[in-house]
C-alpha atoms as a PDB file:
ATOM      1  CA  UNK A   1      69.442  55.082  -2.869  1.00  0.00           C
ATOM      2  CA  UNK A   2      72.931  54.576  -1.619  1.00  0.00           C
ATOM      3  CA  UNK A   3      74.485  52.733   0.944  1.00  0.00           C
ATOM      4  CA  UNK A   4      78.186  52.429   2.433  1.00  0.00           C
ATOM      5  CA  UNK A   5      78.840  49.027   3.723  1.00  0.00           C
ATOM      6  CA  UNK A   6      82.394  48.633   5.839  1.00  0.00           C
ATOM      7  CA  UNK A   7      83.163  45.082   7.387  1.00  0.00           C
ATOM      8  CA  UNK A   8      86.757  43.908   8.838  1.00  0.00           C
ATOM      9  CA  UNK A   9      87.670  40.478   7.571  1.00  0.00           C
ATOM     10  CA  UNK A  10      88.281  37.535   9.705  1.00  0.00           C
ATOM     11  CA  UNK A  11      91.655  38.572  10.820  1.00  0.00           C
ATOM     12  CA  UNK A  12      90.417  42.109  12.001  1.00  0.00           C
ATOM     13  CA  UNK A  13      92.413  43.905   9.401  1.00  0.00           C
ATOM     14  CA  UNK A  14      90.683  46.159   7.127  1.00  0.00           C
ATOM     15  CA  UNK A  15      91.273  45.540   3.587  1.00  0.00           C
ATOM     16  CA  UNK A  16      93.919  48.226   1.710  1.00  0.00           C
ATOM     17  CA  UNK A  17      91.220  49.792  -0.361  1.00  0.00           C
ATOM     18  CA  UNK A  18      87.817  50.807  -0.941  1.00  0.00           C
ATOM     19  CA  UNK A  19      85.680  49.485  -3.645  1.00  0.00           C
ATOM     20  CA  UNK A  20      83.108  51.455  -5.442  1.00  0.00           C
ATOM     21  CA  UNK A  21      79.997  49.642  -6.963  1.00  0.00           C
ATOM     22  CA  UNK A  22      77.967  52.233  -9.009  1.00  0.00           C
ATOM     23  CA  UNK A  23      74.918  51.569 -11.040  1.00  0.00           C
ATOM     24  CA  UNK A  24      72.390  53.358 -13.713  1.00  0.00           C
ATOM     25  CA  UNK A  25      68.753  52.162 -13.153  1.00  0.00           C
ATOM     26  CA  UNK A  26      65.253  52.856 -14.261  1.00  0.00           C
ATOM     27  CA  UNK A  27      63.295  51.024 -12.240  1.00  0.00           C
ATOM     28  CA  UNK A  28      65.195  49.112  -9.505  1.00  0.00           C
ATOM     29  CA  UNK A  29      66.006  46.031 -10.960  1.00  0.00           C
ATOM     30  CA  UNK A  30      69.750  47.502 -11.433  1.00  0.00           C
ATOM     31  CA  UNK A  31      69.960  48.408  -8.230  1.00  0.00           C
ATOM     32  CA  UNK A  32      69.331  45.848  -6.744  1.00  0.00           C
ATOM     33  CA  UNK A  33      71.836  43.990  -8.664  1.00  0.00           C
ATOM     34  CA  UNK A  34      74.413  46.282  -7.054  1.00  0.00           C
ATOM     35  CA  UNK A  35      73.340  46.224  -3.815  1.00  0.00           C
ATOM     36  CA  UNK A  36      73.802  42.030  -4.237  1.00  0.00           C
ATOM     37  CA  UNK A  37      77.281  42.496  -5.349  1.00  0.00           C
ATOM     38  CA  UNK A  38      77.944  45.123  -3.103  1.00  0.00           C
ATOM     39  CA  UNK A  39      76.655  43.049  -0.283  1.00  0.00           C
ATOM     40  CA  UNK A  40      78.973  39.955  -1.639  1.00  0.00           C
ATOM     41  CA  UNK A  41      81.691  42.074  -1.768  1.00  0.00           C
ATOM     42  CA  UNK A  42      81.238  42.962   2.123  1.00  0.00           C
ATOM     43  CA  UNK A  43      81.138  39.215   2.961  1.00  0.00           C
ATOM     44  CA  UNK A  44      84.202  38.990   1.679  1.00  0.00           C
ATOM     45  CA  UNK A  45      85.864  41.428   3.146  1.00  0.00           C
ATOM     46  CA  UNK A  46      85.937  44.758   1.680  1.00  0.00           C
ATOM     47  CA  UNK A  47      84.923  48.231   2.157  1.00  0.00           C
ATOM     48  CA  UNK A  48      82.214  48.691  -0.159  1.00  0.00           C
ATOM     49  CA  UNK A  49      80.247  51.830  -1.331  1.00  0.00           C
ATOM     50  CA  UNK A  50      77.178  51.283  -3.576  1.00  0.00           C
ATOM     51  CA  UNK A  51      75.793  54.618  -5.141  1.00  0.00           C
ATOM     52  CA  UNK A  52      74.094  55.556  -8.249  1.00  0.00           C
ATOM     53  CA  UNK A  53      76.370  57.011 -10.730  1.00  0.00           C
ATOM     54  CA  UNK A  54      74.251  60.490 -10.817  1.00  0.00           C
ATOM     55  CA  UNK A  55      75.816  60.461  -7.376  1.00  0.00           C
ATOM     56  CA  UNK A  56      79.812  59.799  -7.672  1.00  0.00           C
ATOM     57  CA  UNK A  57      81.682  62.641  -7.800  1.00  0.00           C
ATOM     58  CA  UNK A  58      84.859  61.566  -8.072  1.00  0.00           C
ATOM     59  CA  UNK A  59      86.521  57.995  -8.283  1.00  0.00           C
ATOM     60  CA  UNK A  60      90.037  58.557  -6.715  1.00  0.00           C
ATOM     61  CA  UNK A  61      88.880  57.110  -3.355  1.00  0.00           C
ATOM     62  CA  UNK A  62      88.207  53.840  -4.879  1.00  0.00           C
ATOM     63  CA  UNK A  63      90.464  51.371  -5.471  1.00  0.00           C
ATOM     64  CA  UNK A  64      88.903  49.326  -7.749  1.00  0.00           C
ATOM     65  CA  UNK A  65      85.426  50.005  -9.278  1.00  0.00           C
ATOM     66  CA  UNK A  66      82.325  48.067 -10.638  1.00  0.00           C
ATOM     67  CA  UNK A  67      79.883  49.987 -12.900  1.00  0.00           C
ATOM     68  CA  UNK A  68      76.524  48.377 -13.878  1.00  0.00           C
ATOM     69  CA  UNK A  69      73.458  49.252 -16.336  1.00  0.00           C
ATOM     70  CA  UNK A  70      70.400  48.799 -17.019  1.00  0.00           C
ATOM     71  CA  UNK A  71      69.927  48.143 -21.061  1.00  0.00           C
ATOM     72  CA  UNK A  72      67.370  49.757 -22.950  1.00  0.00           C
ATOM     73  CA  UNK A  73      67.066  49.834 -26.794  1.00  0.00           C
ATOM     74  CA  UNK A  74      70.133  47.685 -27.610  1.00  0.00           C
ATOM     75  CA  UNK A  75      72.602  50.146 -25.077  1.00  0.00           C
ATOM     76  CA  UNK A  76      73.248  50.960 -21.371  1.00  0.00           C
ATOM     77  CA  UNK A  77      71.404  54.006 -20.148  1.00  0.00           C
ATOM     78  CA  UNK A  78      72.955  57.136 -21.233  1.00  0.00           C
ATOM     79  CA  UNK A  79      74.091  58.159 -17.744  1.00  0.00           C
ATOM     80  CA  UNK A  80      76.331  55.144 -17.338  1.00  0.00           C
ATOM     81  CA  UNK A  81      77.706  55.895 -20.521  1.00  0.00           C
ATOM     82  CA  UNK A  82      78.320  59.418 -19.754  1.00  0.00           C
ATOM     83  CA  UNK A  83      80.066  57.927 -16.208  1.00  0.00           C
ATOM     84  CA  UNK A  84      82.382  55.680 -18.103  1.00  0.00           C
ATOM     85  CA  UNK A  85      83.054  58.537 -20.706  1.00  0.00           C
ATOM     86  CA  UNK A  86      83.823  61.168 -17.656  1.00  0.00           C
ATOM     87  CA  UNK A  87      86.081  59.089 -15.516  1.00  0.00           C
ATOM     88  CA  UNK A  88      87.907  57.318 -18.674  1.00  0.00           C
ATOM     89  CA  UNK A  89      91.378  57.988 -18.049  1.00  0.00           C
ATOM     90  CA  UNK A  90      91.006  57.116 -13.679  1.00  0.00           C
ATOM     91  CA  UNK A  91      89.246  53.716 -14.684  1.00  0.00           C
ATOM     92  CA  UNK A  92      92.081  52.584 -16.663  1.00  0.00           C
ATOM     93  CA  UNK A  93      94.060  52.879 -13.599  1.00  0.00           C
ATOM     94  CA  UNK A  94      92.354  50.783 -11.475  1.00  0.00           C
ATOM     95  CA  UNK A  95      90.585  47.557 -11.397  1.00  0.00           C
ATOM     96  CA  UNK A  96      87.529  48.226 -13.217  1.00  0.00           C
ATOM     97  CA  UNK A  97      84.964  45.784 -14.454  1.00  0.00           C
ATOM     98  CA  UNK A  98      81.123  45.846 -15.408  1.00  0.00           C
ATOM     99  CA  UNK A  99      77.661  44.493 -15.139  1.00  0.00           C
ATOM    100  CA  UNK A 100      74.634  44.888 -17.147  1.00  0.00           C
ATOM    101  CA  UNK A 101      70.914  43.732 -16.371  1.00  0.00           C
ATOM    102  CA  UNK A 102      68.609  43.272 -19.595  1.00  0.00           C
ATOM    103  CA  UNK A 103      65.444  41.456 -19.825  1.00  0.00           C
ATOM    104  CA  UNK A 104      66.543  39.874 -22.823  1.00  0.00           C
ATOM    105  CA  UNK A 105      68.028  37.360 -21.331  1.00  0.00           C
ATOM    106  CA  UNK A 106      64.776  36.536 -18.955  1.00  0.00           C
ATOM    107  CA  UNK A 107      63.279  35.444 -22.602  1.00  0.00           C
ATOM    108  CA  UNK A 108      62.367  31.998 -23.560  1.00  0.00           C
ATOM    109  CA  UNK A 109      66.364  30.558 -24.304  1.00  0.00           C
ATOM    110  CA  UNK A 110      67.547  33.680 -23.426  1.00  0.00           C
ATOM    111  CA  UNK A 111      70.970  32.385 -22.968  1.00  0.00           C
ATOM    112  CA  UNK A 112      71.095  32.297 -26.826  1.00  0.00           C
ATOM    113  CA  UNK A 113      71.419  35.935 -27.012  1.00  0.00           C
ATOM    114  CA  UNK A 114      74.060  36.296 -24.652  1.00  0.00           C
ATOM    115  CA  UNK A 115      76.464  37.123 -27.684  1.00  0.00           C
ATOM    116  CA  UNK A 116      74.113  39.717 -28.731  1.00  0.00           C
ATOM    117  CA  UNK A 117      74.313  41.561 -25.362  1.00  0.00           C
ATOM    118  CA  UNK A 118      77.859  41.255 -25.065  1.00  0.00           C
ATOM    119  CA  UNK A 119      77.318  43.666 -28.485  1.00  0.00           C
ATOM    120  CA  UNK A 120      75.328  45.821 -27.372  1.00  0.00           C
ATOM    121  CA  UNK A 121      78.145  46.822 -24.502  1.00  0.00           C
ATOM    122  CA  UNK A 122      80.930  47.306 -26.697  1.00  0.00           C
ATOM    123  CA  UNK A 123      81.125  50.924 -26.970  1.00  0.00           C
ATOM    124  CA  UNK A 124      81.523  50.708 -22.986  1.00  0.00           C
ATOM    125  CA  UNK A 125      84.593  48.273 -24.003  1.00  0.00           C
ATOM    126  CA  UNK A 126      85.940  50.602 -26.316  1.00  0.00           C
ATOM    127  CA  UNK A 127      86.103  53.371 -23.745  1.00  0.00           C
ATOM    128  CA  UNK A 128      87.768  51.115 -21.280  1.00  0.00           C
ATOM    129  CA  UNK A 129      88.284  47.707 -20.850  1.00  0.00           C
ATOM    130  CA  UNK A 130      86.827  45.879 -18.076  1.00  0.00           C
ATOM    131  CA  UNK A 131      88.550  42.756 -16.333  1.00  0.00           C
ATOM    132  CA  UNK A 132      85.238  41.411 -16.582  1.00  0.00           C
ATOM    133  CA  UNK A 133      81.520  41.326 -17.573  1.00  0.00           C
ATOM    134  CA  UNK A 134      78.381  40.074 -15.456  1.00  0.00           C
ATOM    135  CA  UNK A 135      75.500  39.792 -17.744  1.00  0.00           C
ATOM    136  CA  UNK A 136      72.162  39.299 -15.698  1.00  0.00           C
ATOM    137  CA  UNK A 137      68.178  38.803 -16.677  1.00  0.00           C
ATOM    138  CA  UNK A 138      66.173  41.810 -14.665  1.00  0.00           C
ATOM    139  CA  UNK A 139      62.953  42.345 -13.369  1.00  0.00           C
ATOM    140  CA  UNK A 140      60.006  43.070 -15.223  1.00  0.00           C
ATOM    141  CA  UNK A 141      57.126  44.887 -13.180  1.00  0.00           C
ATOM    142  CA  UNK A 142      54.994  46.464 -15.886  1.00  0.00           C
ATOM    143  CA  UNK A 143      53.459  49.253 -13.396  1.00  0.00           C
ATOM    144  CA  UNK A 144      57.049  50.451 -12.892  1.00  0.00           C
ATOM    145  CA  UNK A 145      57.831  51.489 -16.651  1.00  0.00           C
ATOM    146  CA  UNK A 146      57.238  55.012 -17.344  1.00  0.00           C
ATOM    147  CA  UNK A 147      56.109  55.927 -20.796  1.00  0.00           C
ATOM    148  CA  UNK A 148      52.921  54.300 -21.745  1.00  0.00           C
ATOM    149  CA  UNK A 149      54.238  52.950 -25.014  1.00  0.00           C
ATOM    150  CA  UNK A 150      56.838  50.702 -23.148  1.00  0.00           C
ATOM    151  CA  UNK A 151      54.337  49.864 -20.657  1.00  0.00           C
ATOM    152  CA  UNK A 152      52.044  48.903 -24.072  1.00  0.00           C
ATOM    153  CA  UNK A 153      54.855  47.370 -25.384  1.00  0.00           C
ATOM    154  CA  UNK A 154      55.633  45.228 -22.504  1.00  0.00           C
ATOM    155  CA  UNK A 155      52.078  43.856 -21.650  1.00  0.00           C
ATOM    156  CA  UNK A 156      51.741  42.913 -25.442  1.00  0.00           C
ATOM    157  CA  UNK A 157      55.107  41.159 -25.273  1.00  0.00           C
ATOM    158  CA  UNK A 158      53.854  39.254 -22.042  1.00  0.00           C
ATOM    159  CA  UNK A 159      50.825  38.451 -23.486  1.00  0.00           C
ATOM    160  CA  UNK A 160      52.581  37.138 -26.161  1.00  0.00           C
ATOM    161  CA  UNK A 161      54.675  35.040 -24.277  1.00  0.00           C
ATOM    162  CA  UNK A 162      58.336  37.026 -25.145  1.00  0.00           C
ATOM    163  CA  UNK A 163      58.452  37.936 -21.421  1.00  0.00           C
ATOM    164  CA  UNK A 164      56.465  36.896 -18.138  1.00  0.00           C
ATOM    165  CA  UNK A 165      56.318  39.412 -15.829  1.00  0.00           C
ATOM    166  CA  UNK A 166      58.253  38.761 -13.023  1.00  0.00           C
ATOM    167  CA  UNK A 167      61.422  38.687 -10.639  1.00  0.00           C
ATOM    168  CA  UNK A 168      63.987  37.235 -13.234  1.00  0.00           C
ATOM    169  CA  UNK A 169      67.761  37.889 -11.209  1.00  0.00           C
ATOM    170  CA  UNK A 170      69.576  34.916 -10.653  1.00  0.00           C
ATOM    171  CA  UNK A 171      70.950  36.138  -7.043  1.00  0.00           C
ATOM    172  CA  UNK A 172      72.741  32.359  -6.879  1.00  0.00           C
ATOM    173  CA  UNK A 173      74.627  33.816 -10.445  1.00  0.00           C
ATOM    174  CA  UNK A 174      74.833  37.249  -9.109  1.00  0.00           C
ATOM    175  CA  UNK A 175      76.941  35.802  -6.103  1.00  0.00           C
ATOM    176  CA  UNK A 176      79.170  33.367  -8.152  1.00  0.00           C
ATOM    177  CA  UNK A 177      80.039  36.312 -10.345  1.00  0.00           C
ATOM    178  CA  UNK A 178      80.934  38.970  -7.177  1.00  0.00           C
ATOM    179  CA  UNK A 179      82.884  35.938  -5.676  1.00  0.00           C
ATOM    180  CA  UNK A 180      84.964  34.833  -8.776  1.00  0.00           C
ATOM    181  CA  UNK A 181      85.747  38.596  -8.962  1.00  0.00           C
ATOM    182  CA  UNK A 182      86.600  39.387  -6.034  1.00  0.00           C
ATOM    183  CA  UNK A 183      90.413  38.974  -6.109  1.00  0.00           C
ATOM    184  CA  UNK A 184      90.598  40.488  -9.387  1.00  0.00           C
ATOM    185  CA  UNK A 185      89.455  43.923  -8.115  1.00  0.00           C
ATOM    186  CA  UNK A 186      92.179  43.400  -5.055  1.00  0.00           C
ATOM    187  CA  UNK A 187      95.081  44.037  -7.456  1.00  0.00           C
ATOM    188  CA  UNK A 188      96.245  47.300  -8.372  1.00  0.00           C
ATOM    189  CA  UNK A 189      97.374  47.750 -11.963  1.00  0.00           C
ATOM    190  CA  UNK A 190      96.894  49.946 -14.366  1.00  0.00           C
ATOM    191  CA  UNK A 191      95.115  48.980 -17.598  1.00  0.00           C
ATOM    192  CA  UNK A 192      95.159  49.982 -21.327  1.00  0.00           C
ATOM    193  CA  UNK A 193      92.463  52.468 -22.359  1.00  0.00           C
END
């Protein structure tokens, strides 16, 4: 799935650069995530492309970039981290910030383990550091997940009452977050690896 979304702005103008929102997923919940801020973005303005990261091949168009994951097993996915690992040194010239979508936070006072996420990222931090950092609860749709010992997992989990099944994105927070970051990611600077 990818999409390129170009809007001019009130005034007619097209905004000075392009902004690249680029995502790892496993079973859409990600994705969907990006195409929200991607879409936010576009209100606002600017020149948006939203592709999976299996599918940027470079990042020197972009301006400014936002990379999102998917968590799984206490980490993003190992293609985001190979993204942030392959285009190190061009992220920490631009704007560059992150999202991540993990179910943990759809749990029962979820919010509580918000710290513990932010953890689980930090390698992504150590690689380069992002102006910011959208955490997100995902979707859980048991039928969608793979292996049949995660879809085992999952159902006892549910029927336990860790998780509900479900549509768990806060779009309202989603937007907030795209919005409040918005300027950030219109001002070119270069930043510290």
């Amino acid at each position: 799935m990818s999409s390129s979304v170009q809007r001019q702005d009130g005034s007619g103008a097209l905004p000075p650069q392009k902004i690249l929102v680029t995502y790892a997923s496993r079973t859409g919940s990600t994705a969907g995530v990006a195409e929200a801020i991607g879409k936010t973005l576009t209100e606002n303005g600017a020149l948006v492309d939203v592709l999976p990261m299996q599918e940027v091949k470079a990042i020197t168009p972009y301006g400014a970039v936002v990379a999102g994951s998917a968590i799984q097993n206490r980490q993003w996915l190992p293609e985001a981290m190979q993204f942030v690992q392959t285009h190190r040194g061009e992220l920490a010239k631009r704007p560059f910030t992150t999202f991540s979508v993990c179910m943990t936070l759809a749990m029962r006072n979820g919010e509580k383990y918000r710290p513990s996420v932010l953890d689980w990222i930090a390698p992504v931090r150590r690689l380069v550091r992002p102006l910011s950092e959208g955490l997100f609860a995902g979707a859980l749709d048991i039928g969608k997940i793979p292996a049949f010992g995660d879809r085992l997992k999952f159902q006892l989990s549910v029927l336990f009452g860790v998780w509900s099944e479900g549509d768990h994105r806060d779009w309202d927070a989603i937007r907030t977050w795209t919005n409040e970051l918005y300027p950030q990611l219109l001002t070119p600077q270069a930043y510290s690896e």
